[in-house]
PDB file of N, CA and C in Angstrom:
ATOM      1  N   UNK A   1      20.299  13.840  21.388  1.00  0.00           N
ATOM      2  CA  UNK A   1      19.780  12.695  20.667  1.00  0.00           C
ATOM      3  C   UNK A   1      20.101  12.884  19.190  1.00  0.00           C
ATOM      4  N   UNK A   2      20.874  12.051  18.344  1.00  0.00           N
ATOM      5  CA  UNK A   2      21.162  11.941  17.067  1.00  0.00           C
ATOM      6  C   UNK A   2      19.746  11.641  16.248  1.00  0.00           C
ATOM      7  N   UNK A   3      20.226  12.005  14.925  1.00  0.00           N
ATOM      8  CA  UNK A   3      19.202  12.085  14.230  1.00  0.00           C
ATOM      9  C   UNK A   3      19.432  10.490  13.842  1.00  0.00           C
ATOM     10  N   UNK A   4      17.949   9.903  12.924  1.00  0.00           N
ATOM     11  CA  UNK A   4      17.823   8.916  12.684  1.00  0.00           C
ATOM     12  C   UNK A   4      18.689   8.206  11.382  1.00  0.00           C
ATOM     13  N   UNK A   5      19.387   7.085  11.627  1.00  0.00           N
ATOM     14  CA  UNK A   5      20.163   6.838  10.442  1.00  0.00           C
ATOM     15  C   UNK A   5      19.404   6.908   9.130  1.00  0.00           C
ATOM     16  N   UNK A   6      19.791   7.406   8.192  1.00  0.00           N
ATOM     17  CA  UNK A   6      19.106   7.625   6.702  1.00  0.00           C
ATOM     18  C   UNK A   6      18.800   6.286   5.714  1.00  0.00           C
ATOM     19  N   UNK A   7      19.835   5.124   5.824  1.00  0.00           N
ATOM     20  CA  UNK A   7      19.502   3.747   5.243  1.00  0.00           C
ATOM     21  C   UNK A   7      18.408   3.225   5.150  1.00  0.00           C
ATOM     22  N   UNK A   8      18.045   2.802   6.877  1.00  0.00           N
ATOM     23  CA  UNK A   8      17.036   2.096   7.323  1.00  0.00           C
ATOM     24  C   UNK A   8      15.578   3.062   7.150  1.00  0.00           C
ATOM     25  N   UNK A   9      15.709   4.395   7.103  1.00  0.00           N
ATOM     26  CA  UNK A   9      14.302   5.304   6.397  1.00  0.00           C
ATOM     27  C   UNK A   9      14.067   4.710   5.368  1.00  0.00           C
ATOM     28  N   UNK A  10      15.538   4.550   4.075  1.00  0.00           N
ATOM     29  CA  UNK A  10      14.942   4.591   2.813  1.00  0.00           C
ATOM     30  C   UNK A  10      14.352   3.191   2.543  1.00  0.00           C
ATOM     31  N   UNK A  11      14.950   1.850   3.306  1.00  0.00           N
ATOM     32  CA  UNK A  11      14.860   1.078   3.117  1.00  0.00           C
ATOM     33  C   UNK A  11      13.432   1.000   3.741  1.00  0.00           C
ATOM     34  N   UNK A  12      12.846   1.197   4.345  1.00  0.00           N
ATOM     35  CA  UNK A  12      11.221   1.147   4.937  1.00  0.00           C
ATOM     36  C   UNK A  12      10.456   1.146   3.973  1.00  0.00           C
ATOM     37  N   UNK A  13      10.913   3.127   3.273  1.00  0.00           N
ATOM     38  CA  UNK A  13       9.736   3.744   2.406  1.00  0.00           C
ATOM     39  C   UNK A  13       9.922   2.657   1.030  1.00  0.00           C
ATOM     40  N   UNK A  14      11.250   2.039   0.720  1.00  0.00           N
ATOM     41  CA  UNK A  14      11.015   1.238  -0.054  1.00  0.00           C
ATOM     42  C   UNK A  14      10.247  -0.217  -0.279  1.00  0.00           C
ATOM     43  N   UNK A  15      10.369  -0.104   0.592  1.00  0.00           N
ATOM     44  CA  UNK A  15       9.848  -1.908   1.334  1.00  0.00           C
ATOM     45  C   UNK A  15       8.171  -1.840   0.881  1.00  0.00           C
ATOM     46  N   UNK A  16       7.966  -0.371   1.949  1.00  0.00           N
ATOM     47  CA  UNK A  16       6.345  -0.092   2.073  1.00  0.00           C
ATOM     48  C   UNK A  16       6.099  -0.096   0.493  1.00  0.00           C
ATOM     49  N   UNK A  17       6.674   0.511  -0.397  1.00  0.00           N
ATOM     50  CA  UNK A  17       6.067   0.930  -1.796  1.00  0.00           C
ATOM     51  C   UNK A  17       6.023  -0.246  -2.734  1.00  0.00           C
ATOM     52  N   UNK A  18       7.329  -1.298  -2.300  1.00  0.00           N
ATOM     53  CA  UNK A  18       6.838  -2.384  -2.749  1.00  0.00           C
ATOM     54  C   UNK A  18       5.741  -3.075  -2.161  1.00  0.00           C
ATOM     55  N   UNK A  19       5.692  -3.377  -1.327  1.00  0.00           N
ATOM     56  CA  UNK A  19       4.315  -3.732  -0.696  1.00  0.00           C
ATOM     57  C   UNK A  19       2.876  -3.362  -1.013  1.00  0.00           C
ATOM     58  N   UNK A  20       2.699  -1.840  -1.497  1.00  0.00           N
ATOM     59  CA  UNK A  20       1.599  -1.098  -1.937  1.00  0.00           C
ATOM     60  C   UNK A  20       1.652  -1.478  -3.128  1.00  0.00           C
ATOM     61  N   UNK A  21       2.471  -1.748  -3.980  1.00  0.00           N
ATOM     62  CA  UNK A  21       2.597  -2.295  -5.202  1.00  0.00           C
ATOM     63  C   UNK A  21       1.733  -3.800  -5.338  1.00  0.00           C
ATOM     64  N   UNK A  22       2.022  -4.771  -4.858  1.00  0.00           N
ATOM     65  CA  UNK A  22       2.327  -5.838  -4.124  1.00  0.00           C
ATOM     66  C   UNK A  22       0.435  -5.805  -4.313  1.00  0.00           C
ATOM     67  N   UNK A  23       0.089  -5.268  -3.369  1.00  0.00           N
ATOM     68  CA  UNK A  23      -1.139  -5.294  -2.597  1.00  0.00           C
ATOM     69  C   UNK A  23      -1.937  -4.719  -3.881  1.00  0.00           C
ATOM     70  N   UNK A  24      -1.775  -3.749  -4.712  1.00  0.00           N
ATOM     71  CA  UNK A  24      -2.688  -3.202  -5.407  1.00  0.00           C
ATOM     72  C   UNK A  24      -2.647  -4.121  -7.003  1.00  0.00           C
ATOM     73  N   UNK A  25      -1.597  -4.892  -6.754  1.00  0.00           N
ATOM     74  CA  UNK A  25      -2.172  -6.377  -8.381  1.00  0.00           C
ATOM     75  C   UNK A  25      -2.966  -7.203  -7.700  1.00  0.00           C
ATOM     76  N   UNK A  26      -2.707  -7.612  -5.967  1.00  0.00           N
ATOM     77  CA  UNK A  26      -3.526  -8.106  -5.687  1.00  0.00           C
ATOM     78  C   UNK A  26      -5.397  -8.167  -5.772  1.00  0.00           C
ATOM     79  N   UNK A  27      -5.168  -6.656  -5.882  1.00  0.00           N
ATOM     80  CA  UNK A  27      -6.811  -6.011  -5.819  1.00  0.00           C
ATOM     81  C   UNK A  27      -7.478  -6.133  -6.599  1.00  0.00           C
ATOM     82  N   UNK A  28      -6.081  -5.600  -8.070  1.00  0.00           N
ATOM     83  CA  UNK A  28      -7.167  -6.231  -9.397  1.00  0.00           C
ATOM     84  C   UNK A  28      -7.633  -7.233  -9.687  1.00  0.00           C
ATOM     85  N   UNK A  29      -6.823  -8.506  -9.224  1.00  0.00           N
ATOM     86  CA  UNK A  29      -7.025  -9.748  -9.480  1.00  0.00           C
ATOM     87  C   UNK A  29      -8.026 -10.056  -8.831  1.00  0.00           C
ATOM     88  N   UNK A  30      -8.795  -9.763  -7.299  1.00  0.00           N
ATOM     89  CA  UNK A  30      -9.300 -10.424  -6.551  1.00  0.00           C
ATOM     90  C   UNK A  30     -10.799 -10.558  -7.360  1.00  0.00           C
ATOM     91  N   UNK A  31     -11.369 -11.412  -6.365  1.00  0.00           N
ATOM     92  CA  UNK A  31     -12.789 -12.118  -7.467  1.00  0.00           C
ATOM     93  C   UNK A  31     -13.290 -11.831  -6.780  1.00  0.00           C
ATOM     94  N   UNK A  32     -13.590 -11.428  -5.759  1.00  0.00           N
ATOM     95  CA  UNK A  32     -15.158 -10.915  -4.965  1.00  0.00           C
ATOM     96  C   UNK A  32     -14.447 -10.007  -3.862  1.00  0.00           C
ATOM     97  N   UNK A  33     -15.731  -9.010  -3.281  1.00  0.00           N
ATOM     98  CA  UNK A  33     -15.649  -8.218  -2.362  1.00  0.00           C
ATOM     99  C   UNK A  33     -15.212  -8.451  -1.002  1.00  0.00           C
ATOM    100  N   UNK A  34     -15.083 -10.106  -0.780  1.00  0.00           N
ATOM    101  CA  UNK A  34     -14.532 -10.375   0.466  1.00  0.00           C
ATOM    102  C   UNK A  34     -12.986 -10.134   0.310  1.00  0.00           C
ATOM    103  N   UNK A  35     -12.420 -10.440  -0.812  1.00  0.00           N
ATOM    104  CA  UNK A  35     -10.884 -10.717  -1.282  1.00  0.00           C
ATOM    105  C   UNK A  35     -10.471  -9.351  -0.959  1.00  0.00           C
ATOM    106  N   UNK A  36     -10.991  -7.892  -1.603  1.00  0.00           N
ATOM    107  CA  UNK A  36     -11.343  -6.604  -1.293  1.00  0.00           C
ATOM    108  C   UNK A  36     -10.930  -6.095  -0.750  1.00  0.00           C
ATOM    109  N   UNK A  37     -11.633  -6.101   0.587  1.00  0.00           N
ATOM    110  CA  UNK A  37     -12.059  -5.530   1.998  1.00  0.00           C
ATOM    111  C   UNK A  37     -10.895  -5.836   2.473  1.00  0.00           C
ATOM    112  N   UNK A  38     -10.181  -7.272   2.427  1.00  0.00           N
ATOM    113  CA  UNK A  38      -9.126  -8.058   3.078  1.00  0.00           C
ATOM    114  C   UNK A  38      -7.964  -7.289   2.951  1.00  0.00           C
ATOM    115  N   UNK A  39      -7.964  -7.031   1.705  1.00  0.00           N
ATOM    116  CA  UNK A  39      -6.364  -6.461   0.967  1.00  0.00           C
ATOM    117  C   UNK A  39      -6.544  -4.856   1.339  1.00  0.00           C
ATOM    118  N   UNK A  40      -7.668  -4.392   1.133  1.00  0.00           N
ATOM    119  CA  UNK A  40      -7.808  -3.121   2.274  1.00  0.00           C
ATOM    120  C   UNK A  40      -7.591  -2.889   3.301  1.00  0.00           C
ATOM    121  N   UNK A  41      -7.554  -3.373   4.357  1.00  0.00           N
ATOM    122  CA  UNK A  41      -7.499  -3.918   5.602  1.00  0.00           C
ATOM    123  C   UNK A  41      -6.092  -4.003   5.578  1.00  0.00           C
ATOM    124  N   UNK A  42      -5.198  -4.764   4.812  1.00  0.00           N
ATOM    125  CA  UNK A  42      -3.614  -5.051   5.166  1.00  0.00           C
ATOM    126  C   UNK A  42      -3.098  -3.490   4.332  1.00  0.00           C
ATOM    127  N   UNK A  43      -3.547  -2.654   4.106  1.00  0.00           N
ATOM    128  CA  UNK A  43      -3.039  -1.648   3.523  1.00  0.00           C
ATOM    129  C   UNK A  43      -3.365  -0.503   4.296  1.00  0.00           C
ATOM    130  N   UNK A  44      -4.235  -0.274   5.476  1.00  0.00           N
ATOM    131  CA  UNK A  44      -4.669   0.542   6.228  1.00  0.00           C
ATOM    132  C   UNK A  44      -3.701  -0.121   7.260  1.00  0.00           C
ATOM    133  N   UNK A  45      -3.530  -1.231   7.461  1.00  0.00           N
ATOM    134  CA  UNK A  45      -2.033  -1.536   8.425  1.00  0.00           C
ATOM    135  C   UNK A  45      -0.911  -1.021   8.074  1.00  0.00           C
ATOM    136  N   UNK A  46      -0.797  -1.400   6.929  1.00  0.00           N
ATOM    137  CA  UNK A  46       1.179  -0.875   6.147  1.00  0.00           C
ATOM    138  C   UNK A  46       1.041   0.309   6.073  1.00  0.00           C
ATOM    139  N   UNK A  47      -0.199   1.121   5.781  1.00  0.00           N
ATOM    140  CA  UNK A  47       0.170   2.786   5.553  1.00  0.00           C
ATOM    141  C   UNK A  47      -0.931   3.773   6.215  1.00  0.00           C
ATOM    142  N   UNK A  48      -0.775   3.555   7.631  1.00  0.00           N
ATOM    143  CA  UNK A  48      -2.195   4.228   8.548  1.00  0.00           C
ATOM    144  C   UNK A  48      -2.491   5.432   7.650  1.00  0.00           C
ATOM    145  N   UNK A  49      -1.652   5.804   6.658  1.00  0.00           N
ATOM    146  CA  UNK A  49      -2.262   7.539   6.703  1.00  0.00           C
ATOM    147  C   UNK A  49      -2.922   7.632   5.480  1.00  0.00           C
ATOM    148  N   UNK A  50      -2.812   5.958   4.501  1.00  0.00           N
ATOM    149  CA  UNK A  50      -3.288   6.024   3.031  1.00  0.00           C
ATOM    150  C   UNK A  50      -5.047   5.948   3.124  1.00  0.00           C
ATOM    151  N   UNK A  51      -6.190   6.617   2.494  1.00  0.00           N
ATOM    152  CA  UNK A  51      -7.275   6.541   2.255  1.00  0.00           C
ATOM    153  C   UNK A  51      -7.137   5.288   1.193  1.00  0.00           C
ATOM    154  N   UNK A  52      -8.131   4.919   1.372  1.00  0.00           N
ATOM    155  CA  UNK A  52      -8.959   4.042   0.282  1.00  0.00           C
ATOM    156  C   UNK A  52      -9.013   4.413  -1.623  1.00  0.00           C
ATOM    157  N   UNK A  53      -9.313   5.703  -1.137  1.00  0.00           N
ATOM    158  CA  UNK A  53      -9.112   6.961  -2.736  1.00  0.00           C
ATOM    159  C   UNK A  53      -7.985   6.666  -2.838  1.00  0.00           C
ATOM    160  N   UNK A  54      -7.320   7.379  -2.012  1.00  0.00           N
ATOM    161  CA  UNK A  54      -5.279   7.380  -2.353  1.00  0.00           C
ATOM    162  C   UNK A  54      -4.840   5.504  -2.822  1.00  0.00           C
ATOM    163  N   UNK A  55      -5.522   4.582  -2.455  1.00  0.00           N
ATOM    164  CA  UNK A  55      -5.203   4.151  -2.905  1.00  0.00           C
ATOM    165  C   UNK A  55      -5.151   3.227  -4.204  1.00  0.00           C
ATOM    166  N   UNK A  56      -7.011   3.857  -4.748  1.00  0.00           N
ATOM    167  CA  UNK A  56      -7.098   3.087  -5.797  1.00  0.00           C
ATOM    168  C   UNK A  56      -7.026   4.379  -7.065  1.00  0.00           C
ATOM    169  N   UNK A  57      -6.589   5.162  -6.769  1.00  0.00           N
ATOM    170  CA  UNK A  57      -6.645   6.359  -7.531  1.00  0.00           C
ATOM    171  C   UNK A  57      -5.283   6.138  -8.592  1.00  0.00           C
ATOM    172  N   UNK A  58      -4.342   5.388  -8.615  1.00  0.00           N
ATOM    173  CA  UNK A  58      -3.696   5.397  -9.557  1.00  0.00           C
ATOM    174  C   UNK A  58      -4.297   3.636 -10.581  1.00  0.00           C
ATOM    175  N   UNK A  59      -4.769   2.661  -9.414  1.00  0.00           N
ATOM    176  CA  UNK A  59      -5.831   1.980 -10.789  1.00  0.00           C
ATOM    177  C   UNK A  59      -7.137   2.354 -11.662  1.00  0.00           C
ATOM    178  N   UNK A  60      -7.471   3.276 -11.374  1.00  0.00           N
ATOM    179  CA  UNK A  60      -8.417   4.289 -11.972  1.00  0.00           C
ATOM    180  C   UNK A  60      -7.848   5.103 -12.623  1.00  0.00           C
ATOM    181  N   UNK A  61      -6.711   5.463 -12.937  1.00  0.00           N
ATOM    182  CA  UNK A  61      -6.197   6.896 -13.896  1.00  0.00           C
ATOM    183  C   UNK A  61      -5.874   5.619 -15.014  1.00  0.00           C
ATOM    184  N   UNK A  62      -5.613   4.601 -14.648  1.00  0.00           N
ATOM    185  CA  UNK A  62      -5.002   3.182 -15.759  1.00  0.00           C
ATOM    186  C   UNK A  62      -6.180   3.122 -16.609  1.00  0.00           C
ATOM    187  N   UNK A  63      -7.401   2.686 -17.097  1.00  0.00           N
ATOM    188  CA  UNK A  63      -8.280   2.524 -17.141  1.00  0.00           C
ATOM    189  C   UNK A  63      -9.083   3.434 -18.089  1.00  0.00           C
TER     190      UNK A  63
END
């Protein structure tokens, strides 16, 4: 079994990081805790292995 083509990796991890990007202006912007939870929720989909910390931990070092 060949190893996995290298393109389509980078192009994922890129995709995903825009996306985490993406998702975390969303967060700041949002106006209430329902908006929140939501955009949490689509980020525990795109990155099963990211915590909640991991992910607001670089809008908190901003700040």
């Amino acid at each position: 079994m060949s190893a996995p083509s290298r393109r389509p990796e980078i192009r994922r991890r890129r995709a995903r990081a825009e996306k985490i990007a993406k998702l975390r202006r969303q967060y700041t912007m949002a106006r209430n805790d329902s908006d929140r939870s939501r955009i949490l929720g689509k980020i525990k989909k795109n990155s099963v292995g990211m915590t909640e910390q991991q992910f607001l931990q670089p809008l908190t070092a901003k700040q």
